[in-house]
PDB file of N, CA and C in Angstrom:
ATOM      1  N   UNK A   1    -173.474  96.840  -1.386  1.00  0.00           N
ATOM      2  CA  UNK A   1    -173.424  95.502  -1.967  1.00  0.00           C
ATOM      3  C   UNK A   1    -174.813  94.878  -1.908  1.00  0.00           C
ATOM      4  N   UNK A   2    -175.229  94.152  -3.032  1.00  0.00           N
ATOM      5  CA  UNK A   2    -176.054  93.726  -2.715  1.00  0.00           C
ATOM      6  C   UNK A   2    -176.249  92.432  -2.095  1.00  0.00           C
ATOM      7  N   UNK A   3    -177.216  91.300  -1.643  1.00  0.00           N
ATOM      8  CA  UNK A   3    -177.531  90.409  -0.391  1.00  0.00           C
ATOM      9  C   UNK A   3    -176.268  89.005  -1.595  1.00  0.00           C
ATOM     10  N   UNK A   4    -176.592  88.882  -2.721  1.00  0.00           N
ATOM     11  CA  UNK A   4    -175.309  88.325  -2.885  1.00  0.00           C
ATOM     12  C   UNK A   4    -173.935  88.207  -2.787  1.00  0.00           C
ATOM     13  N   UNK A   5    -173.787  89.711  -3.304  1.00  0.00           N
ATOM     14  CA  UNK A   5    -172.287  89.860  -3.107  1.00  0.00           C
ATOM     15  C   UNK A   5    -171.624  90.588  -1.642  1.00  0.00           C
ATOM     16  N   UNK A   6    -172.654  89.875  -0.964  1.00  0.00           N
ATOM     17  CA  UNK A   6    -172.540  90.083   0.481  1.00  0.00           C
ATOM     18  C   UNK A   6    -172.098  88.969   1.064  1.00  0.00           C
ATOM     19  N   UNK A   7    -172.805  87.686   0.580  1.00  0.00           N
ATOM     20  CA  UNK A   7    -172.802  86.160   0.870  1.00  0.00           C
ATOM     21  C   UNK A   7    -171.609  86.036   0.430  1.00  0.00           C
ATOM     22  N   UNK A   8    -171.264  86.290  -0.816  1.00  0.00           N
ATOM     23  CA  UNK A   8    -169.556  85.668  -1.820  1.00  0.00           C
ATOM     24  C   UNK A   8    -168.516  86.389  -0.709  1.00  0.00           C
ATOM     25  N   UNK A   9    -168.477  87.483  -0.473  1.00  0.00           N
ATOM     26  CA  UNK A   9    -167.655  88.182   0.321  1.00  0.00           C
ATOM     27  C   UNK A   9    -167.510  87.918   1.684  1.00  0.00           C
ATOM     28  N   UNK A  10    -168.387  87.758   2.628  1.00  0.00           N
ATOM     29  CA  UNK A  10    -168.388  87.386   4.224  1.00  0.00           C
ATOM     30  C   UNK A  10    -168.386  85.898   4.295  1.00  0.00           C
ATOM     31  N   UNK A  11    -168.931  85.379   3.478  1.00  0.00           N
ATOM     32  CA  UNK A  11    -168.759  83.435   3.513  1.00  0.00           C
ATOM     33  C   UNK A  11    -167.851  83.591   2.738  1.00  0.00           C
ATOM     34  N   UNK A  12    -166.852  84.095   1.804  1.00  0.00           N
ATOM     35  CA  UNK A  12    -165.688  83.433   1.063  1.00  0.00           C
ATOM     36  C   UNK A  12    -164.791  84.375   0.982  1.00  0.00           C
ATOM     37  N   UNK A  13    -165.281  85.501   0.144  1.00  0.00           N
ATOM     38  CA  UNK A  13    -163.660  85.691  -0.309  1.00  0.00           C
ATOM     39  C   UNK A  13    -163.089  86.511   0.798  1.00  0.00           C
ATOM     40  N   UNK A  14    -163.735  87.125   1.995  1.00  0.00           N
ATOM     41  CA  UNK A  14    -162.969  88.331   2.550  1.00  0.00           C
ATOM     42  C   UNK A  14    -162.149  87.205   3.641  1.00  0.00           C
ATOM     43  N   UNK A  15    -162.403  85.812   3.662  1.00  0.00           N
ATOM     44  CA  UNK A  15    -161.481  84.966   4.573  1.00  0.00           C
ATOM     45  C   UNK A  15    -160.367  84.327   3.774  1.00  0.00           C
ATOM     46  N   UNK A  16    -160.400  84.822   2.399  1.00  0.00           N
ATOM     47  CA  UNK A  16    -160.004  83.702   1.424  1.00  0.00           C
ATOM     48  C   UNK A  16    -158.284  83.881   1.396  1.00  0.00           C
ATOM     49  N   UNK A  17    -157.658  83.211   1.467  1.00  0.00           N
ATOM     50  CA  UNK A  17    -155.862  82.706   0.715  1.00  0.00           C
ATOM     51  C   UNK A  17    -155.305  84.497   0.137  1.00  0.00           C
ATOM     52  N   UNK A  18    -156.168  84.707  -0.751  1.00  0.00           N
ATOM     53  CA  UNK A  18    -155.536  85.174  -1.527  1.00  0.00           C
ATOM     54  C   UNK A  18    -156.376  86.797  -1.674  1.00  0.00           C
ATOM     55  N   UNK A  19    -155.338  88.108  -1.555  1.00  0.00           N
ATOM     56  CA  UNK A  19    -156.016  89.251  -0.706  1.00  0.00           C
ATOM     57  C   UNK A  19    -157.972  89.603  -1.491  1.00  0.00           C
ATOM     58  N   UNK A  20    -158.688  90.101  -1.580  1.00  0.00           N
ATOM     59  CA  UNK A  20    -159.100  90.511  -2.600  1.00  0.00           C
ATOM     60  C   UNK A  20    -159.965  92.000  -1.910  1.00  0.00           C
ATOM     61  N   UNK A  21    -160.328  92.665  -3.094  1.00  0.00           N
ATOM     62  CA  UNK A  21    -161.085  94.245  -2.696  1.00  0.00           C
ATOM     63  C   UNK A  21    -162.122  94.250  -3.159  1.00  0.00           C
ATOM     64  N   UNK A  22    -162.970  94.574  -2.568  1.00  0.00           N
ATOM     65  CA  UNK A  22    -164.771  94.750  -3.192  1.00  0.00           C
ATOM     66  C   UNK A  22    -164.823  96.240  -3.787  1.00  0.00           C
ATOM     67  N   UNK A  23    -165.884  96.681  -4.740  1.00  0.00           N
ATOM     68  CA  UNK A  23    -166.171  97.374  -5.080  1.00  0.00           C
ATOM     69  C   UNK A  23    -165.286  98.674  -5.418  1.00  0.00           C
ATOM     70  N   UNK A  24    -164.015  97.790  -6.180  1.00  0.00           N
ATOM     71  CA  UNK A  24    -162.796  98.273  -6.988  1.00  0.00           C
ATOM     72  C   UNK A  24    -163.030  99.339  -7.573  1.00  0.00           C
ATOM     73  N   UNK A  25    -162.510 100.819  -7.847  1.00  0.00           N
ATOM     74  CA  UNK A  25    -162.524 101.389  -9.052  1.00  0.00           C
ATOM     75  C   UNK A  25    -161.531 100.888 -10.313  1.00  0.00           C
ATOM     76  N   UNK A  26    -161.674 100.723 -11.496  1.00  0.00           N
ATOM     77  CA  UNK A  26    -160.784 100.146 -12.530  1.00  0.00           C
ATOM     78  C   UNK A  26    -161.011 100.913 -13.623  1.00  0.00           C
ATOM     79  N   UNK A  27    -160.560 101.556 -14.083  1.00  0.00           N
ATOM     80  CA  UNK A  27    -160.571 102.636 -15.695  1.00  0.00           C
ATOM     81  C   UNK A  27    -161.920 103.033 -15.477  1.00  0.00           C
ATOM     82  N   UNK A  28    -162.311 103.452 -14.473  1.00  0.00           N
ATOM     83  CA  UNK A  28    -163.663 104.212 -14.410  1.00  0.00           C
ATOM     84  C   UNK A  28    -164.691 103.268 -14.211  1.00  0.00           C
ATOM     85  N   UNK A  29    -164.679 101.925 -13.887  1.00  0.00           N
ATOM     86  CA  UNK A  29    -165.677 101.380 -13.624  1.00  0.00           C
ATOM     87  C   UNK A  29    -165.373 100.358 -12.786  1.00  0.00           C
ATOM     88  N   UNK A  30    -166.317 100.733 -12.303  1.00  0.00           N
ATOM     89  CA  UNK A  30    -166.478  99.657 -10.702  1.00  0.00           C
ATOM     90  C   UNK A  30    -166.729  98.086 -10.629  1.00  0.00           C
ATOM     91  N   UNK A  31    -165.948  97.773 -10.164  1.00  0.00           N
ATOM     92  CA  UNK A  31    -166.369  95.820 -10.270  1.00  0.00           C
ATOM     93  C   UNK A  31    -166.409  95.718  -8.836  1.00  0.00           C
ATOM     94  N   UNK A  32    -167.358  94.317  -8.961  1.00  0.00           N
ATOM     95  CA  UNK A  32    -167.389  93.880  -7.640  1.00  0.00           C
ATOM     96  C   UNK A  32    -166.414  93.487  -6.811  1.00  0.00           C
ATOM     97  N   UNK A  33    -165.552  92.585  -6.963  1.00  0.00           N
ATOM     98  CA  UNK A  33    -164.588  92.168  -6.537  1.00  0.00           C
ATOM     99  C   UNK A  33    -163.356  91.536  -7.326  1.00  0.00           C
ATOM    100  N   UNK A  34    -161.930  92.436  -6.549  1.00  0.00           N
ATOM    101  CA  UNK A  34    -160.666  92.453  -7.704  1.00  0.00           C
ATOM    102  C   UNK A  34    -159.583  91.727  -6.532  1.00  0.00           C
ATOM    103  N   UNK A  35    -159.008  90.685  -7.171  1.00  0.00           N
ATOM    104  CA  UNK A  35    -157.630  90.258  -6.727  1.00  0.00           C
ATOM    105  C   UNK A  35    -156.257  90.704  -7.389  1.00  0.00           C
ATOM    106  N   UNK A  36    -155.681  91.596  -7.138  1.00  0.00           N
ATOM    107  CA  UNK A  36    -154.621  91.900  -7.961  1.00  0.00           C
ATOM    108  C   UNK A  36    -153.882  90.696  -8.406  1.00  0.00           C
ATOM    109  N   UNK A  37    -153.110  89.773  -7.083  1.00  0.00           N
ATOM    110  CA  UNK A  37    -152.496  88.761  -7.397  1.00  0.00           C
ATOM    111  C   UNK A  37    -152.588  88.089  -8.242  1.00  0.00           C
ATOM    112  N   UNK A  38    -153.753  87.993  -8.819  1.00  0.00           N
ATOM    113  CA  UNK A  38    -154.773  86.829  -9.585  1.00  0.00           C
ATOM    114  C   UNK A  38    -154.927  87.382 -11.205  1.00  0.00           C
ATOM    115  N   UNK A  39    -155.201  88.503 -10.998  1.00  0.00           N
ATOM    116  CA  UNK A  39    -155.269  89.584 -12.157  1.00  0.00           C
ATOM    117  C   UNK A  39    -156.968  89.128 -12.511  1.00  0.00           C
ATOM    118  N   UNK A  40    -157.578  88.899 -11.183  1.00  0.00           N
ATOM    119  CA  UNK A  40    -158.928  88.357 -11.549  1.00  0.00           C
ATOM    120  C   UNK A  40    -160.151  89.264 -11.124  1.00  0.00           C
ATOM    121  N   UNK A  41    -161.022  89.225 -11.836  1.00  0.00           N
ATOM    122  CA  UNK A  41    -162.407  89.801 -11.319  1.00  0.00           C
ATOM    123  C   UNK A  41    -163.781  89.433 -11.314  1.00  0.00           C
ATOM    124  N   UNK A  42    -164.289  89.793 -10.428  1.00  0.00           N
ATOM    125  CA  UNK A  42    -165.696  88.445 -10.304  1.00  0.00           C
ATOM    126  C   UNK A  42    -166.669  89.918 -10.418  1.00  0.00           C
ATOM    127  N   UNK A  43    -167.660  90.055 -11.139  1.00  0.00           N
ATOM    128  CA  UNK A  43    -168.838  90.385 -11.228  1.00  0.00           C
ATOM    129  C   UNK A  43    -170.257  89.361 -10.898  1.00  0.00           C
ATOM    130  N   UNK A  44    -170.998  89.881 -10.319  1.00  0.00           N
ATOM    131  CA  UNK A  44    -172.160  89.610  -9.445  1.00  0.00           C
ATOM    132  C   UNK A  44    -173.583  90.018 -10.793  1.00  0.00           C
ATOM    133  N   UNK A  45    -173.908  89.362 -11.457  1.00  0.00           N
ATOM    134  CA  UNK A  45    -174.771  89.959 -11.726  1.00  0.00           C
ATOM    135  C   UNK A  45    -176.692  89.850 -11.942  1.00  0.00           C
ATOM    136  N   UNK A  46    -177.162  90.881 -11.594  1.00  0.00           N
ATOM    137  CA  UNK A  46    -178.718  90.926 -11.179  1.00  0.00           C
ATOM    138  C   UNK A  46    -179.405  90.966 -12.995  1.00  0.00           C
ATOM    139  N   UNK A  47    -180.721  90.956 -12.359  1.00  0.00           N
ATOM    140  CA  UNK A  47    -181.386  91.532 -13.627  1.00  0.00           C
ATOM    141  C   UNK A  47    -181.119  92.291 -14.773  1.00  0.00           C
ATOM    142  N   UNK A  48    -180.871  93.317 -13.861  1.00  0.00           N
ATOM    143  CA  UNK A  48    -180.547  94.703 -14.987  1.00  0.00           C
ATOM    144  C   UNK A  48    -179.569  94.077 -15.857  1.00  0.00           C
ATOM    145  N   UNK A  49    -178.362  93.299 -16.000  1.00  0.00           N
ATOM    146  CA  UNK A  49    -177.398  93.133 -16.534  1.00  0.00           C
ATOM    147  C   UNK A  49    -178.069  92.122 -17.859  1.00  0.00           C
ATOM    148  N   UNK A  50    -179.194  91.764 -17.792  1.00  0.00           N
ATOM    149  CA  UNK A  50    -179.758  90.908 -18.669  1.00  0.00           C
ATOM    150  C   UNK A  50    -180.689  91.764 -19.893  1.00  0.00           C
ATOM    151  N   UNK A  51    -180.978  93.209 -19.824  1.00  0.00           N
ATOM    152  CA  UNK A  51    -181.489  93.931 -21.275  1.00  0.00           C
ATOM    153  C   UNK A  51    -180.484  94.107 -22.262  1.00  0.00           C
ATOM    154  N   UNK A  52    -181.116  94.192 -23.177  1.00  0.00           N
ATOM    155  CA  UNK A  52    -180.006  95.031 -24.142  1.00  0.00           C
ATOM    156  C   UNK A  52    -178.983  95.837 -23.797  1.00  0.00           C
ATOM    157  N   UNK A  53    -179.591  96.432 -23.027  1.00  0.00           N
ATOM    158  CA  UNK A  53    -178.533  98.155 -22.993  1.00  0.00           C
ATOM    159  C   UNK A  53    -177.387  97.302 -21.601  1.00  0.00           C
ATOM    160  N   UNK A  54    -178.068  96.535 -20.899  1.00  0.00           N
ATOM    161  CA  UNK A  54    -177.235  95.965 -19.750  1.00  0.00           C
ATOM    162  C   UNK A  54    -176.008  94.876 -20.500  1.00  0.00           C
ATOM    163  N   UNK A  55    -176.611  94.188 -21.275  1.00  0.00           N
ATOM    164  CA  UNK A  55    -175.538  93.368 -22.772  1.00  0.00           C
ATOM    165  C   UNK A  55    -174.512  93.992 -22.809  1.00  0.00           C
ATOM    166  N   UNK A  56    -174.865  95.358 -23.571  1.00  0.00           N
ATOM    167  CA  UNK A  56    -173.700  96.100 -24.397  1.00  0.00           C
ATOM    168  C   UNK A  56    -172.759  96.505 -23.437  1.00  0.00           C
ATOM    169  N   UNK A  57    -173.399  97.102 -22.573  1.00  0.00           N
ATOM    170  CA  UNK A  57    -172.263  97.581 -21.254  1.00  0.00           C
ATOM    171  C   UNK A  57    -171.563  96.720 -21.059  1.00  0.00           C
ATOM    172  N   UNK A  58    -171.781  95.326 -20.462  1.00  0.00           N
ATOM    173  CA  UNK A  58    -170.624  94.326 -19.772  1.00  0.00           C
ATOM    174  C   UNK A  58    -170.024  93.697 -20.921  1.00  0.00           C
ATOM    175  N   UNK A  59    -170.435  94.119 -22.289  1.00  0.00           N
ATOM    176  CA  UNK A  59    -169.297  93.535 -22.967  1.00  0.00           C
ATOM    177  C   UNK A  59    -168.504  94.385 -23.246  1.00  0.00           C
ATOM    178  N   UNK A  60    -168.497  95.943 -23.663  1.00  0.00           N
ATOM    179  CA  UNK A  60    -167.754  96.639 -24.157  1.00  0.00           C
ATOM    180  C   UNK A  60    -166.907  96.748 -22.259  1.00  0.00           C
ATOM    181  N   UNK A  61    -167.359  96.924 -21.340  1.00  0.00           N
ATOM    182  CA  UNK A  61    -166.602  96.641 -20.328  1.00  0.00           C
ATOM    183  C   UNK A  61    -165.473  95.391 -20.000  1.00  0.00           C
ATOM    184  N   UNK A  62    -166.130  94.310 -20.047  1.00  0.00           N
ATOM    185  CA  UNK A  62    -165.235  93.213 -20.057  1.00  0.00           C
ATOM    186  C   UNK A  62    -164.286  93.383 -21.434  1.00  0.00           C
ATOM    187  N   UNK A  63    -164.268  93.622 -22.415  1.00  0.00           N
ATOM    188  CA  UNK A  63    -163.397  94.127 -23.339  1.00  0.00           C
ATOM    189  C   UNK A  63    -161.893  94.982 -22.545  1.00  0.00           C
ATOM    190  N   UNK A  64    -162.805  96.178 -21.903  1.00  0.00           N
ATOM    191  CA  UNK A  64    -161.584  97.258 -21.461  1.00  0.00           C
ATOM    192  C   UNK A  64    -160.861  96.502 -20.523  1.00  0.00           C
ATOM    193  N   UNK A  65    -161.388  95.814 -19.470  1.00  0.00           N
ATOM    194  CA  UNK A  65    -160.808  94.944 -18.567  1.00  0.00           C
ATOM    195  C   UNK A  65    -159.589  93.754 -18.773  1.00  0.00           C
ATOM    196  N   UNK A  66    -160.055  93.147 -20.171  1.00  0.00           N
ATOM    197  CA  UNK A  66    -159.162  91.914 -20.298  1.00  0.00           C
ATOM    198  C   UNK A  66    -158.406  92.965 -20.692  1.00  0.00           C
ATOM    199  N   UNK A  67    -158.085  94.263 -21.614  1.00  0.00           N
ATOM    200  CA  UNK A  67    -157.279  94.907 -22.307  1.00  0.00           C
ATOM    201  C   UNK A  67    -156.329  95.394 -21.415  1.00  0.00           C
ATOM    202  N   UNK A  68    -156.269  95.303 -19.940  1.00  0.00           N
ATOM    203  CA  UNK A  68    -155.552  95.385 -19.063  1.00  0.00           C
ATOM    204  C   UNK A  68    -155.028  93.909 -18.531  1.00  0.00           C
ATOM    205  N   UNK A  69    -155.398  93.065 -19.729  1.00  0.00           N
ATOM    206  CA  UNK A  69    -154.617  91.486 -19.035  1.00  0.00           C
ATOM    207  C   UNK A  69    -155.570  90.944 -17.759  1.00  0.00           C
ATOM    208  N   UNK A  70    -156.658  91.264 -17.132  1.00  0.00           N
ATOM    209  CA  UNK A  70    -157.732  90.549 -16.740  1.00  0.00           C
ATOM    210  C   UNK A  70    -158.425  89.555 -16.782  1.00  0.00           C
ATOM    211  N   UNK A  71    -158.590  88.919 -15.827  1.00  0.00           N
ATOM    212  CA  UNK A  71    -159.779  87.821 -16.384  1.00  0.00           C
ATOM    213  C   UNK A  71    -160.997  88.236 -15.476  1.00  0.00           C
ATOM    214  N   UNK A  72    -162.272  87.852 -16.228  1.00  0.00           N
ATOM    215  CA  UNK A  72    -163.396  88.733 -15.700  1.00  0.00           C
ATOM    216  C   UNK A  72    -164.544  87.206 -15.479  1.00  0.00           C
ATOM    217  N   UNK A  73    -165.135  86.800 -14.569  1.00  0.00           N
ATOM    218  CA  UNK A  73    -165.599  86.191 -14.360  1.00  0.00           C
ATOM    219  C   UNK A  73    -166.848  86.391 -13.679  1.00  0.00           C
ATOM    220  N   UNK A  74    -167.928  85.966 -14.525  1.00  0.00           N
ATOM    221  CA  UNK A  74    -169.284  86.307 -13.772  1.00  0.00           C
ATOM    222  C   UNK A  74    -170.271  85.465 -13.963  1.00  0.00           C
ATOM    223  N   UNK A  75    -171.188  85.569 -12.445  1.00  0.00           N
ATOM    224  CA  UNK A  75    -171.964  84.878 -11.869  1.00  0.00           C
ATOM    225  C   UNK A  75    -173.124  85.455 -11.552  1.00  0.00           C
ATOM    226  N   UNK A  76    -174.503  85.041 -12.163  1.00  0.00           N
ATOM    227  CA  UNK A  76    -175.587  84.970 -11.292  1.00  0.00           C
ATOM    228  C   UNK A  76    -175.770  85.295 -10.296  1.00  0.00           C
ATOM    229  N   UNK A  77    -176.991  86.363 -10.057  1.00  0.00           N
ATOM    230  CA  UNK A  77    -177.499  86.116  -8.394  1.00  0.00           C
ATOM    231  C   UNK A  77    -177.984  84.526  -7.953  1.00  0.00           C
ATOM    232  N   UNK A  78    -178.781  84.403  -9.609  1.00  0.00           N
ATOM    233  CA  UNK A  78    -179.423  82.880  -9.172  1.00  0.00           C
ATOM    234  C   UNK A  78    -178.092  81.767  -8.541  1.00  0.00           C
ATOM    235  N   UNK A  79    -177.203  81.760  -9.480  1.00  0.00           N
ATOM    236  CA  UNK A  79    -176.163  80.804  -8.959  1.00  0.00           C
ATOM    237  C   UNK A  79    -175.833  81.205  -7.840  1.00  0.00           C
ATOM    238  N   UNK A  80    -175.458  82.432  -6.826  1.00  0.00           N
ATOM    239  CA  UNK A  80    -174.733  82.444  -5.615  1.00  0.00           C
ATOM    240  C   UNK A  80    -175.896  81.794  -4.578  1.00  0.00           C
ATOM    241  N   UNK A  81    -177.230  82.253  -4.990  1.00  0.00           N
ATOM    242  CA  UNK A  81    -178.319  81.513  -4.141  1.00  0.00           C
ATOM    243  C   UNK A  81    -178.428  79.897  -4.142  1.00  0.00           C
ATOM    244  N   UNK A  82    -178.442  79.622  -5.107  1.00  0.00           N
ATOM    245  CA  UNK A  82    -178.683  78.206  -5.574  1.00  0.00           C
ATOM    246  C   UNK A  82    -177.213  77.049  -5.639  1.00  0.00           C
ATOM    247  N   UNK A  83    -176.479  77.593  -5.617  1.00  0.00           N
ATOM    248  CA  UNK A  83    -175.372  77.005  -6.132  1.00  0.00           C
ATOM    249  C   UNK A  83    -173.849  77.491  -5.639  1.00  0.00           C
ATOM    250  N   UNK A  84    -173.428  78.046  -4.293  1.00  0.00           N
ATOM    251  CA  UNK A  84    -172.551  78.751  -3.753  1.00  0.00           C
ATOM    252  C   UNK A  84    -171.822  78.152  -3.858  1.00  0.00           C
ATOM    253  N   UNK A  85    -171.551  76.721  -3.318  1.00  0.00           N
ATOM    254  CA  UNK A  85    -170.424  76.138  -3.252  1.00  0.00           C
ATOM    255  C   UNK A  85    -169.542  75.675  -4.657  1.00  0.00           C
ATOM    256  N   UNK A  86    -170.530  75.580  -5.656  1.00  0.00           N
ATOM    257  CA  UNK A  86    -170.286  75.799  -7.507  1.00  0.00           C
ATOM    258  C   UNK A  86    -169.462  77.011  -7.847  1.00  0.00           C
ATOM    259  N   UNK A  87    -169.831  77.951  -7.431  1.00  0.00           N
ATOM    260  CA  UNK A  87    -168.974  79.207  -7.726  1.00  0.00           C
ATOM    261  C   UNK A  87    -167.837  79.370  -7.032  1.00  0.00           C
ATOM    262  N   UNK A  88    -167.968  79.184  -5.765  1.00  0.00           N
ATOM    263  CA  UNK A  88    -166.528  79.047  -4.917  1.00  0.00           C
ATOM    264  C   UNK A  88    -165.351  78.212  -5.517  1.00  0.00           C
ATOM    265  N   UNK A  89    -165.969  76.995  -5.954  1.00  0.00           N
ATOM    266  CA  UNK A  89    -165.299  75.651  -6.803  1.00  0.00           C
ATOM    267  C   UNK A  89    -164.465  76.551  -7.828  1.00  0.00           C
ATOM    268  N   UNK A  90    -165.748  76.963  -8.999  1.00  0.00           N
ATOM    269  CA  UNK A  90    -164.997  78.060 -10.300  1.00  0.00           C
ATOM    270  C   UNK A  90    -163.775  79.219  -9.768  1.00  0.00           C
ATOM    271  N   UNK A  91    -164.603  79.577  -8.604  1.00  0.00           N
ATOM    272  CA  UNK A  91    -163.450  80.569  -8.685  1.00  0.00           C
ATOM    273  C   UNK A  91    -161.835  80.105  -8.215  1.00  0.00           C
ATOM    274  N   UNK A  92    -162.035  79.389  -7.187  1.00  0.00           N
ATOM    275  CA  UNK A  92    -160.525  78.652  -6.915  1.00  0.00           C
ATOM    276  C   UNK A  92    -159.776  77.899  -8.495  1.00  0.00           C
ATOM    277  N   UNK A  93    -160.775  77.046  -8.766  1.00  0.00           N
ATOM    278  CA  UNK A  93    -160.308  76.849 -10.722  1.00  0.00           C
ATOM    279  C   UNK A  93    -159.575  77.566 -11.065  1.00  0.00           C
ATOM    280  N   UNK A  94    -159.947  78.890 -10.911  1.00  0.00           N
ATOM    281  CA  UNK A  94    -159.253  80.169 -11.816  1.00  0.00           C
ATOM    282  C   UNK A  94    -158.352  80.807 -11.551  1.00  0.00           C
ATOM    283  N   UNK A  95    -158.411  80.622 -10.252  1.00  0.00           N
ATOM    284  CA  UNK A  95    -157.166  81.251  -9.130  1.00  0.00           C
ATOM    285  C   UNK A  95    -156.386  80.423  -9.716  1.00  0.00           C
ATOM    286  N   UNK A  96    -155.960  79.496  -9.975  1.00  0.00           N
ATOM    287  CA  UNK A  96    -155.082  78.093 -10.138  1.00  0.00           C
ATOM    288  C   UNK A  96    -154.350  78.367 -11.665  1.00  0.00           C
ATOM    289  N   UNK A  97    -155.113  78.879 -12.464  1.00  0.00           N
ATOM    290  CA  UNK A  97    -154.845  78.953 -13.595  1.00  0.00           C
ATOM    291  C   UNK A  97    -153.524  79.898 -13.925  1.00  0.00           C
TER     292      UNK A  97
END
């Protein structure tokens, strides 16, 4: 994991309400963190996820994901640094939903 989705996980979700699993396998690809209950998934994402070729991947991915009835939700490294308690906020939002 990297130093973010280290922070989301040991400060939140691995104490959190509702069960969740880090570094899921799902139709062949790995997400950061999956709540079954929730039918939710949080991706963490760095740099790389910001080229072209990093584009195409998380969309044709988030595609396969909702196609299993998913919701895919993702966040910044910058935001988990800058803004933790913002994302914690979103993600309970969504839990709710």
């Amino acid at each position: 994991m990297t130093l973010q989705e280290r922070h989301l996980w040991y400060c939140y979700l691995s104490k959190h309400r509702f069960h969740w699993q880090r570094q899921r396998v799902i139709s062949g690809f790995i997400v950061d963190f999956y709540c079954h209950a929730a039918k939710l998934v949080i991706e963490i994402d760095g740099k790389q996820h910001y080229t072209e070729q990093g584009i195409a991947y998380d969309t044709e991915r988030t595609k396969v994901l909702e196609g299993y009835g998913l919701k895919v939700l993702r966040y910044t490294n910058k935001q988990l640094a800058y803004d933790f308690q913002a994302v914690c906020l979103d993600i309970e939002r969504n839990l709710l939903q």
